[in-house]
Each structure stands twice: as structure tokens, then as C-alpha cells.
Protein backbone atom coordinates (compact mmCIF):
# COMPACT_ATOMS: atom_id res chain seq x y z
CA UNK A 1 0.00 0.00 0.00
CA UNK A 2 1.13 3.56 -0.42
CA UNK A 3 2.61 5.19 2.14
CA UNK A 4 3.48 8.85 1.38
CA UNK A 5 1.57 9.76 -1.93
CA UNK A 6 0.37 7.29 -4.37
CA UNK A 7 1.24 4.27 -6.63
CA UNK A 8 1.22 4.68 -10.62
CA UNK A 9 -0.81 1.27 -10.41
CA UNK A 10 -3.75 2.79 -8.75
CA UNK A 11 -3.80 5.92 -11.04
CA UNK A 12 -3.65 3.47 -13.93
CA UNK A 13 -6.58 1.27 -12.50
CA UNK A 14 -8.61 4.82 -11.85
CA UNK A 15 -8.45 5.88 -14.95
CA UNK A 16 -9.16 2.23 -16.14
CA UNK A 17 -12.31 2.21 -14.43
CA UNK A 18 -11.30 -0.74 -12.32
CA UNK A 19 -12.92 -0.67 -8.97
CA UNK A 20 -10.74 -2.78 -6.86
CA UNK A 21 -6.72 -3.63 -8.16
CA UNK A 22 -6.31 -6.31 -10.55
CA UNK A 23 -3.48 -8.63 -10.39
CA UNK A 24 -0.79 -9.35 -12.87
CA UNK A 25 -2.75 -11.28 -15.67
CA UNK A 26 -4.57 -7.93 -15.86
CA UNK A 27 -1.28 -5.66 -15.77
CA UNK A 28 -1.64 -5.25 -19.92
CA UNK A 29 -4.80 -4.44 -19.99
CA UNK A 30 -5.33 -1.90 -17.38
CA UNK A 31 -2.17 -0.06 -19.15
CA UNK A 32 -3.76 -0.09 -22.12
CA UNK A 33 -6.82 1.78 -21.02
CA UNK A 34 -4.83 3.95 -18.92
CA UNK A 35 -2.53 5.70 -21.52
CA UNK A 36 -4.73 7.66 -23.88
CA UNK A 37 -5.93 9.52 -20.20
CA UNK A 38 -2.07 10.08 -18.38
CA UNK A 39 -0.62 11.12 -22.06
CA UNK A 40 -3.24 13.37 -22.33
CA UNK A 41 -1.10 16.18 -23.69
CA UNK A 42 1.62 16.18 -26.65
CA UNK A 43 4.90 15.84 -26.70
CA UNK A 44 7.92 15.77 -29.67
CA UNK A 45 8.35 12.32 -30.92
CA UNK A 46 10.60 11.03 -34.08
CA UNK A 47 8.13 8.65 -35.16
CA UNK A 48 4.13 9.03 -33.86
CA UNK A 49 4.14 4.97 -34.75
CA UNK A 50 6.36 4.65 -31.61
CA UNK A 51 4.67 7.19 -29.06
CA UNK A 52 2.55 4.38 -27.46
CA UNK A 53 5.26 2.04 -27.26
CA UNK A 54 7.34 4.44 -25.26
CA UNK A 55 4.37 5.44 -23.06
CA UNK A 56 3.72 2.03 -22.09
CA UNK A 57 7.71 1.10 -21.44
CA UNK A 58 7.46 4.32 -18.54
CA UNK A 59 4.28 3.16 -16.94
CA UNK A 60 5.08 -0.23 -17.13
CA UNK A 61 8.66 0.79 -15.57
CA UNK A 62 7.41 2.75 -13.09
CA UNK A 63 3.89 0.74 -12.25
CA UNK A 64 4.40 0.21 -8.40
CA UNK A 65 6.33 3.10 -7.59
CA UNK A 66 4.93 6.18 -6.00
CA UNK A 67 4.30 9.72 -7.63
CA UNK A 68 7.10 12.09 -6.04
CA UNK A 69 4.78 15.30 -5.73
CA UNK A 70 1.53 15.62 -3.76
CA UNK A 71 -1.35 15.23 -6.11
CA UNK A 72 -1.92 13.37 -9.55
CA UNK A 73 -2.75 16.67 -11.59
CA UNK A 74 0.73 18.48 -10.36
CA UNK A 75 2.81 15.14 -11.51
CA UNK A 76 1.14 15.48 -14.94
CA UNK A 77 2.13 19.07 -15.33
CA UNK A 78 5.95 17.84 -14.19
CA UNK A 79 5.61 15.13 -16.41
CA UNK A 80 4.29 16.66 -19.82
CA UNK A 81 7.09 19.45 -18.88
CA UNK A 82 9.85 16.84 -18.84
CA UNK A 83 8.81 15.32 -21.86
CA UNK A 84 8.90 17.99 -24.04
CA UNK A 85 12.02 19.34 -22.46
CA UNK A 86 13.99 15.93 -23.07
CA UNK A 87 12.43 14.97 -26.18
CA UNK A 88 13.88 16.61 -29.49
CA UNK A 89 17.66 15.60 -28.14
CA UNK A 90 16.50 12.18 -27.60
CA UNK A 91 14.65 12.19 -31.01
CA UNK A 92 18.06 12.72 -32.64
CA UNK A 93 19.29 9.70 -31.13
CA UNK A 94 16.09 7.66 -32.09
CA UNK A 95 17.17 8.78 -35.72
CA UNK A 96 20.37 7.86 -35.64
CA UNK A 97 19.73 4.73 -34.25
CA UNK A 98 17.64 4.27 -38.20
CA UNK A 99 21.05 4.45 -39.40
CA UNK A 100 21.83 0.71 -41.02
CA UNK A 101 25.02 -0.37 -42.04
CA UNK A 102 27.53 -3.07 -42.09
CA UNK A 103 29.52 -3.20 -38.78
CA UNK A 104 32.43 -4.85 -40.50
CA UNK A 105 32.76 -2.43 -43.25
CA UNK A 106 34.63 1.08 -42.80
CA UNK A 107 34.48 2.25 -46.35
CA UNK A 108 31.12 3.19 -48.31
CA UNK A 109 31.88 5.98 -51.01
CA UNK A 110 29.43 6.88 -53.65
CA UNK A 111 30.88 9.36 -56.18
CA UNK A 112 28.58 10.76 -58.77
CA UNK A 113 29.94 12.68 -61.51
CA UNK A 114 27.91 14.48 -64.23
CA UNK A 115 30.03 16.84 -66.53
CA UNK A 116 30.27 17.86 -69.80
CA UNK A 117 33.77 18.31 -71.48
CA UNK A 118 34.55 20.90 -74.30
CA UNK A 119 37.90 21.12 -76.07
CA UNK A 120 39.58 22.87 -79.03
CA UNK A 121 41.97 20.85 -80.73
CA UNK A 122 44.61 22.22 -82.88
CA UNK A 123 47.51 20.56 -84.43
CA UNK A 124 50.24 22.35 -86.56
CA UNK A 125 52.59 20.73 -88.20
CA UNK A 126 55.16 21.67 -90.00
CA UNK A 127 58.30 20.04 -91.54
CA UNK A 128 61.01 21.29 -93.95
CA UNK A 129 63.88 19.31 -95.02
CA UNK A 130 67.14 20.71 -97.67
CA UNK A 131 69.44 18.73 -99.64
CA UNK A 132 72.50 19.99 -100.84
CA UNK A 133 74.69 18.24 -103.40
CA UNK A 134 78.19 20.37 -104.88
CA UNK A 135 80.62 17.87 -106.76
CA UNK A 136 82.85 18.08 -109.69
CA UNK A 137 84.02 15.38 -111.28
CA UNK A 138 86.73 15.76 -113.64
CA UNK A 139 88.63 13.31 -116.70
CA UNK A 140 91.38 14.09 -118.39
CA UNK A 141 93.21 11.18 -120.40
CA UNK A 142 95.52 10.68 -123.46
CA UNK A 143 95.48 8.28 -126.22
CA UNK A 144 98.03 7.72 -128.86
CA UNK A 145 97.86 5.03 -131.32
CA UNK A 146 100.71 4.48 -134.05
CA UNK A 147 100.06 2.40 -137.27
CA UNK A 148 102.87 1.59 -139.83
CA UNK A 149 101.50 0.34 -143.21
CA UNK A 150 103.81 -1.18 -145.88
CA UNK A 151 102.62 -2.39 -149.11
CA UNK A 152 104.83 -3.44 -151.79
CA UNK A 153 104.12 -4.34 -155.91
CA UNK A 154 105.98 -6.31 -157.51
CA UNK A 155 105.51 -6.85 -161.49
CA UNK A 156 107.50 -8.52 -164.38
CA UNK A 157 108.20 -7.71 -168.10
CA UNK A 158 109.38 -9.42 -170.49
CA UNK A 159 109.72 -7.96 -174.19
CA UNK A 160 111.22 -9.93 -177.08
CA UNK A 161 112.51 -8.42 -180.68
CA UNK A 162 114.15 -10.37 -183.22
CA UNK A 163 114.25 -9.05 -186.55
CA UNK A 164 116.24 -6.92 -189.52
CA UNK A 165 116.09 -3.46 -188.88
CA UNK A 166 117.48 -0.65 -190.96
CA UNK A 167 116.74 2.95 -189.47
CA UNK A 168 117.97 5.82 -190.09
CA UNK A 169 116.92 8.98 -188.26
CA UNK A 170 115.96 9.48 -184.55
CA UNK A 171 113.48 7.57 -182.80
CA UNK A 172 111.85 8.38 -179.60
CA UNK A 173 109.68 6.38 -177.33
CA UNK A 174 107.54 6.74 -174.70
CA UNK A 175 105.48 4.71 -172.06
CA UNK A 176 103.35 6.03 -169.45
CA UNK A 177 102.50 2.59 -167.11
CA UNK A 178 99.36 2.90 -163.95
CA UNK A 179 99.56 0.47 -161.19
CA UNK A 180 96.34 0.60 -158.37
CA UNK A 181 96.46 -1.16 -155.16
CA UNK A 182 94.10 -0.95 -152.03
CA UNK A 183 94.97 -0.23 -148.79
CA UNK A 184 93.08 -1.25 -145.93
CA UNK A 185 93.70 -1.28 -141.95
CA UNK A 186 92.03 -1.31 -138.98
CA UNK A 187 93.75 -0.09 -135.62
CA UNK A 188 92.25 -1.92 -133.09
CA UNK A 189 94.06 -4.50 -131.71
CA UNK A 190 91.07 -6.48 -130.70
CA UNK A 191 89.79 -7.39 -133.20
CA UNK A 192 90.35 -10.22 -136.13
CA UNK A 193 92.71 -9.99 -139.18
CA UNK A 194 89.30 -11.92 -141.21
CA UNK A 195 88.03 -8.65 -140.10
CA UNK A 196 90.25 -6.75 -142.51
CA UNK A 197 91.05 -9.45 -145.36
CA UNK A 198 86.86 -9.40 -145.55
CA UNK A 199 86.71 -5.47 -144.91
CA UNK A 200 84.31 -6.11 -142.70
CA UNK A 201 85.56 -3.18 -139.76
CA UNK A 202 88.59 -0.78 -141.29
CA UNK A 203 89.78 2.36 -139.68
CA UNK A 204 91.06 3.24 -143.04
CA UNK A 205 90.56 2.16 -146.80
CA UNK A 206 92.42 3.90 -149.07
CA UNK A 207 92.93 2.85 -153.20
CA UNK A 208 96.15 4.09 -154.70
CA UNK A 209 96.87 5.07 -157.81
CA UNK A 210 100.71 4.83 -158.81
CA UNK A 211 101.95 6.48 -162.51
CA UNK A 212 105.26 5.25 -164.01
CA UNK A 213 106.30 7.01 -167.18
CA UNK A 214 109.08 5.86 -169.46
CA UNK A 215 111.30 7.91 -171.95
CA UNK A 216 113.51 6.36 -175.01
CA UNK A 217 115.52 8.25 -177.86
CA UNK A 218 118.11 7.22 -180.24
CA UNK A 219 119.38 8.00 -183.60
CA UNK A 220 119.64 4.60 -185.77
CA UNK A 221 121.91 4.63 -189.47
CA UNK A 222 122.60 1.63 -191.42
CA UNK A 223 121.03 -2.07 -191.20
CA UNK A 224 121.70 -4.46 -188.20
CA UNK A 225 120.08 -7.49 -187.35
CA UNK A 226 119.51 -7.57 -183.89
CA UNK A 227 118.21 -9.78 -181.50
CA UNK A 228 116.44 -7.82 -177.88
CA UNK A 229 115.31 -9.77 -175.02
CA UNK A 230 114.24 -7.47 -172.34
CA UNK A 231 113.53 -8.65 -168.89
CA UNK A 232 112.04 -5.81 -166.72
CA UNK A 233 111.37 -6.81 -162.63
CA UNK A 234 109.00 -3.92 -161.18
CA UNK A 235 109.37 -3.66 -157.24
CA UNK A 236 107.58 -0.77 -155.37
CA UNK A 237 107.41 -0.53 -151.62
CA UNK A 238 105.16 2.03 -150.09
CA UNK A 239 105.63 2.21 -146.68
CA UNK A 240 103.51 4.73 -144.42
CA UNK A 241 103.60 5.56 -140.63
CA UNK A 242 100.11 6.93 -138.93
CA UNK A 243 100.57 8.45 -135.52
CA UNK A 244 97.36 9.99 -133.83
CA UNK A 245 97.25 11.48 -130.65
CA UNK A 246 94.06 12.02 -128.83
CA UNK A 247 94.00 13.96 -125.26
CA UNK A 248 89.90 13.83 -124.18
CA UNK A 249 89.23 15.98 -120.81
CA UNK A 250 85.76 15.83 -119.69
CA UNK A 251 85.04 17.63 -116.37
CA UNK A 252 81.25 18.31 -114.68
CA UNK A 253 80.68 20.64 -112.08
CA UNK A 254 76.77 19.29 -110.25
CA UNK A 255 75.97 21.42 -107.49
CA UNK A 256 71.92 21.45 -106.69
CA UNK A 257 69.91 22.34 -103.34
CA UNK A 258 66.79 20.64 -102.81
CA UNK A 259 64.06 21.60 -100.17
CA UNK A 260 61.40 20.04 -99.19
CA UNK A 261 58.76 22.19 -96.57
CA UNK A 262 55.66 20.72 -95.63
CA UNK A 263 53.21 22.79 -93.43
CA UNK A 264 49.86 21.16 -92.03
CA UNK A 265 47.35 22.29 -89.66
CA UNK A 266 44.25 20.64 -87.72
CA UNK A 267 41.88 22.26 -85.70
CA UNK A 268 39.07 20.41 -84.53
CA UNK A 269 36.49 21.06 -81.47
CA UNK A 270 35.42 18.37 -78.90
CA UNK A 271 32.77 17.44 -76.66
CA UNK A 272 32.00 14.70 -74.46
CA UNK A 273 29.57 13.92 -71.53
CA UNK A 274 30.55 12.14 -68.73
CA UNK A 275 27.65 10.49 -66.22
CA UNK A 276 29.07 7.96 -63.67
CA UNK A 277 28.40 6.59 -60.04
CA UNK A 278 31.17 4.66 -58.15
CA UNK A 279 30.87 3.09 -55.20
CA UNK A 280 33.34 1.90 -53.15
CA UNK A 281 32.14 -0.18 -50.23
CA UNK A 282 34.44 -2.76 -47.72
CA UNK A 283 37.11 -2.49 -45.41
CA UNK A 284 40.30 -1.00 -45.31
CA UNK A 285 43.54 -2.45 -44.79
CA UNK A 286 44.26 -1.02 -42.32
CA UNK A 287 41.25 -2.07 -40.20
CA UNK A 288 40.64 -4.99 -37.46
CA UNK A 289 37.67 -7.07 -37.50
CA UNK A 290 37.65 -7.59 -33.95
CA UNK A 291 38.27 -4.07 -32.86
CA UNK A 292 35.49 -3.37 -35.32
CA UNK A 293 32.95 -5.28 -33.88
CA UNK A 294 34.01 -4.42 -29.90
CA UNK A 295 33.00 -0.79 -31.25
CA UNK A 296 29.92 -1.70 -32.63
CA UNK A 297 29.35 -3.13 -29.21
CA UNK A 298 30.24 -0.05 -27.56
CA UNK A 299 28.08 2.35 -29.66
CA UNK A 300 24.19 0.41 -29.10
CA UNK A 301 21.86 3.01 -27.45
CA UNK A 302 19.23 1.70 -25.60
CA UNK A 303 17.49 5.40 -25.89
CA UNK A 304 14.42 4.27 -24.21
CA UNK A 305 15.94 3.19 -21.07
CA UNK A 306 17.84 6.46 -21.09
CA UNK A 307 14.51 8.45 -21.40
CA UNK A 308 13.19 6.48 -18.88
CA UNK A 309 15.91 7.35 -16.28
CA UNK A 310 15.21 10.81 -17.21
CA UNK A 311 11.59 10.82 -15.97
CA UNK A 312 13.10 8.74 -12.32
CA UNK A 313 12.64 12.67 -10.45
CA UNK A 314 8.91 12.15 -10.73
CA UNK A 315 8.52 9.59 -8.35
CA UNK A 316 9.27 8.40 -4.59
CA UNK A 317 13.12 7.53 -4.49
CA UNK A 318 12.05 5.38 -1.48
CA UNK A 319 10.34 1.54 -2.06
């Protein structure tokens, strides 16, 4: 039974409309009916789905303890006034407590990017190359060649007079004789002598003409008999040297420049889009599992017990 003020248990059977206390089968359902008339009055709470869960964990906590002020009407007033004083910090917690994630994880980075990319491109090129060339090339030589060319005729005449002869006076005779011959030659060594018997390749073909002229006189008296055998050997031998000299020089002087310039240009204009999400979730390397999981440990709120304590000024400190 009460002994200075109170108990929350006969407040809650009051305003249940129970006429004698109830015992514990009947705890639930005298709370029930008590709530909507001791939260009577509003208070801040994160989620409304969760104000009569909270309500019941207080009355429930504090069921057989005594009210701490003198009547039931001044404990409400404290009561509403606590609530709504401890309420919105405790909300925060209640929303951070929503929070879900993966103990064992320590990274979870989502990086969007959305950007557009404009660009100018120009290229220039340009190349230019020279050649230069100066030479002089130069020949000088000599060339001699020598030919000696001998021909020789050889003819025979024989002239025969037997007879009487009786002259008187002068006689005179005269003979006028043409001898031709060809001359051919060829000077290079290399080739054949069939070359120049045939006259197929001569340096040189010449036909001579040779003129031998005779003159006789006598004078002649009386008669002879007389008896003239004439033998007559003709021998001629032409003989010719041919000596050429030839000195050729040949010289060139090449001197050139070439270049070669080659200019190019490009100039061209860009644009791209870029639209990604990464995401980077795990755990670093850094990171211990165990230590991770003693500080998930360390970190559970149990907020309602918290706002309970908060509300332990309302009642009798003495039981």
C-alpha cells in the first residue's frame, strides 16, 4: 500500500475504471486503457508509430512506484514538462539509431559525376627538309695510237725483138705505165685480221693510184740485125707511218639544293559527356575485424531506457 503519496498502479486502474486492483494477468490491460488519459497532452516524438510504445515502457517501468509530488494533476504538469524538455535531443538519437550499415565495413563511397567536357583541338605541323649536293668530277686522259702500213708491188716484163732493122733517123719512145692497189687497216688490236682481209671493220681504206712514165731516144743509121730480149722486174714498196694522238678531258661541275617544306594544320572542337556513379564499399587495410565489432558493441543506445531514467525525479526515491 502507499505510504506517502500514491502508486502509478492505482492511477492506472482509476483511470481504467477498475474498482478494486487487478493482479498481474490484468497488468496489460489496465495499461492499455490507462494511456490515452495520463498522455493526455503532446509531446515531440521522431516517429508518432512509436509514441505508445514508449508510453507504455514508462508506466510499465514505473507501475508500483509512487508519484514524487503531492497530487496526480501536479505530476502530470511535471511530467508533460519533462517530456517535451527531453524529447527533441532524444529524437536525434532515435534517428540515428535508423542508421543501417555493415559493422564490418569502414568504407562506403558513392561518387557521382555528371560533366560535360569541351575542347579545341589544334595541331600544326610543320616540316622542312634541304638537300645539298656540290661535286665536280673531272677526266682528263691521253690516247696515242701508231700504225705503220707497208705495201709493196711487184711486177715482171718481159719484151722480145728479133728481126732486120734498118733505121735511119731518130726515134723516140715513150710509155706512161698505172699500177692501183688498195689499202686497208684497222687499228684496233682487238679485233680479227678476217676482219680486214673481208673489210668487214677498217679504220682506213684507201685505193692508190701509182703512174710510171718511161722515156727512149736514139738515132739509128745503117742495117743491123739484132736480136732484144728485155727482162724488166718492177718492185715498189710504199711504206707509211700513222701516228694519232688524242688527249679527251671531260670535267662536270653538279651542285643542286633541294628543299622540301611541308606545313599542315588541324583544328578540330570536342565534346563529351561524362555520367558515372562509383561506389566503393568494404574495409580497409588497415582495419581490425575484432576491434570493429568491440565498437559496434560499444556504440548500441538503448534510448528508451535512457529516457526512462530521465523521468526517475517524478517519483518516490524510497520503495
Amino acid at each position: 500500500m502507499s505510504k506517502y503519496t500514491t502508486k502509478l498502479r492505482f492511477i492506472c486502474e482509476t483511470e481504467a475504471s477498475k474498482t478494486e486492483s487487478v493482479g498481474f494477468s490484468d497488468v496489460d490491460e489496465v495499461i492499455t486503457a490507462a494511456l490515452p488519459h495520463i498522455f493526455d497532452f503532446d509531446f515531440p516524438i521522431f516517429d508518432e508509430n512509436y509514441r505508445v510504445p514508449l508510453e507504455t515502457k514508462i508506466i510499465r517501468h514505473y507501475y508500483t512506484r509512487e508519484i514524487g509530488l503531492e497530487t496526480y494533476g501536479l505530476w502530470k504538469l511535471k511530467l508533460q514538462t519533462k517530456l517535451n524538455e527531453i524529447m527533441p535531443y532524444y529524437n536525434k538519437l532515435y534517428q540515428s539509431e535508423l542508421y543501417t550499415y555493415n559493422p564490418l565495413y569502414d568504407v562506403d563511397i558513392t561518387t557521382t559525376h555528371v560533366g560535360q567536357k569541351t575542347g579545341e583541338n589544334t595541331n600544326i605541323d610543320s616540316r622542312t627538309s634541304e638537300r645539298s649536293n656540290s661535286g665536280t668530277s673531272k677526266n682528263v686522259g691521253n690516247e696515242t695510237s701508231a700504225d705503220t702500213n707497208t705495201a709493196t708491188t711487184t711486177g715482171n716484163r718481159n719484151i722480145e725483138n728479133k728481126g732486120t732493122e734498118t733505121n735511119t733517123g731518130t726515134s723516140k719512145n715513150s710509155a706512161t705505165r698505172d699500177y692501183q692497189r688498195d689499202d686497208a687497216y684497222s687499228d684496233t688490236p682487238q679485233g680479227t685480221l678476217n676482219n680486214v682481209r673481208n673489210l668487214n671493220y677498217l679504220t682506213n681504206a684507201r685505193n692508190i693510184v701509182d703512174t710510171e712514165m718511161t722515156n727512149e731516144s736514139g738515132n739509128t743509121t745503117g742495117a743491123s740485125a739484132s736480136e732484144n730480149q728485155q727482162n724488166e722486174t718492177n718492185q715498189q714498196t710504199v711504206t707509211g707511218d700513222n701516228t694519232s694522238a688524242i688527249q679527251r678531258s671531260n670535267e662536270r661541275t653538279d651542285d643542286f639544293l633541294e628543299t622540301d617544306k611541308n606545313e599542315g594544320s588541324t583544328v578540330g572542337t570536342s565534346k563529351s559527356t561524362e555520367d558515372y556513379v562509383l561506389h566503393v564499399m568494404g574495409k580497409s587495410a588497415g582495419a581490425n575485424y575484432a576491434r570493429m565489432i568491440k565498437d559496434f558493441r560499444d556504440n548500441l543506445l538503448n534510448i528508451d531506457m535512457d529516457v526512462i531514467r530521465e523521468l526517475n525525479d517524478l517519483f518516490m526515491l524510497l520503495w
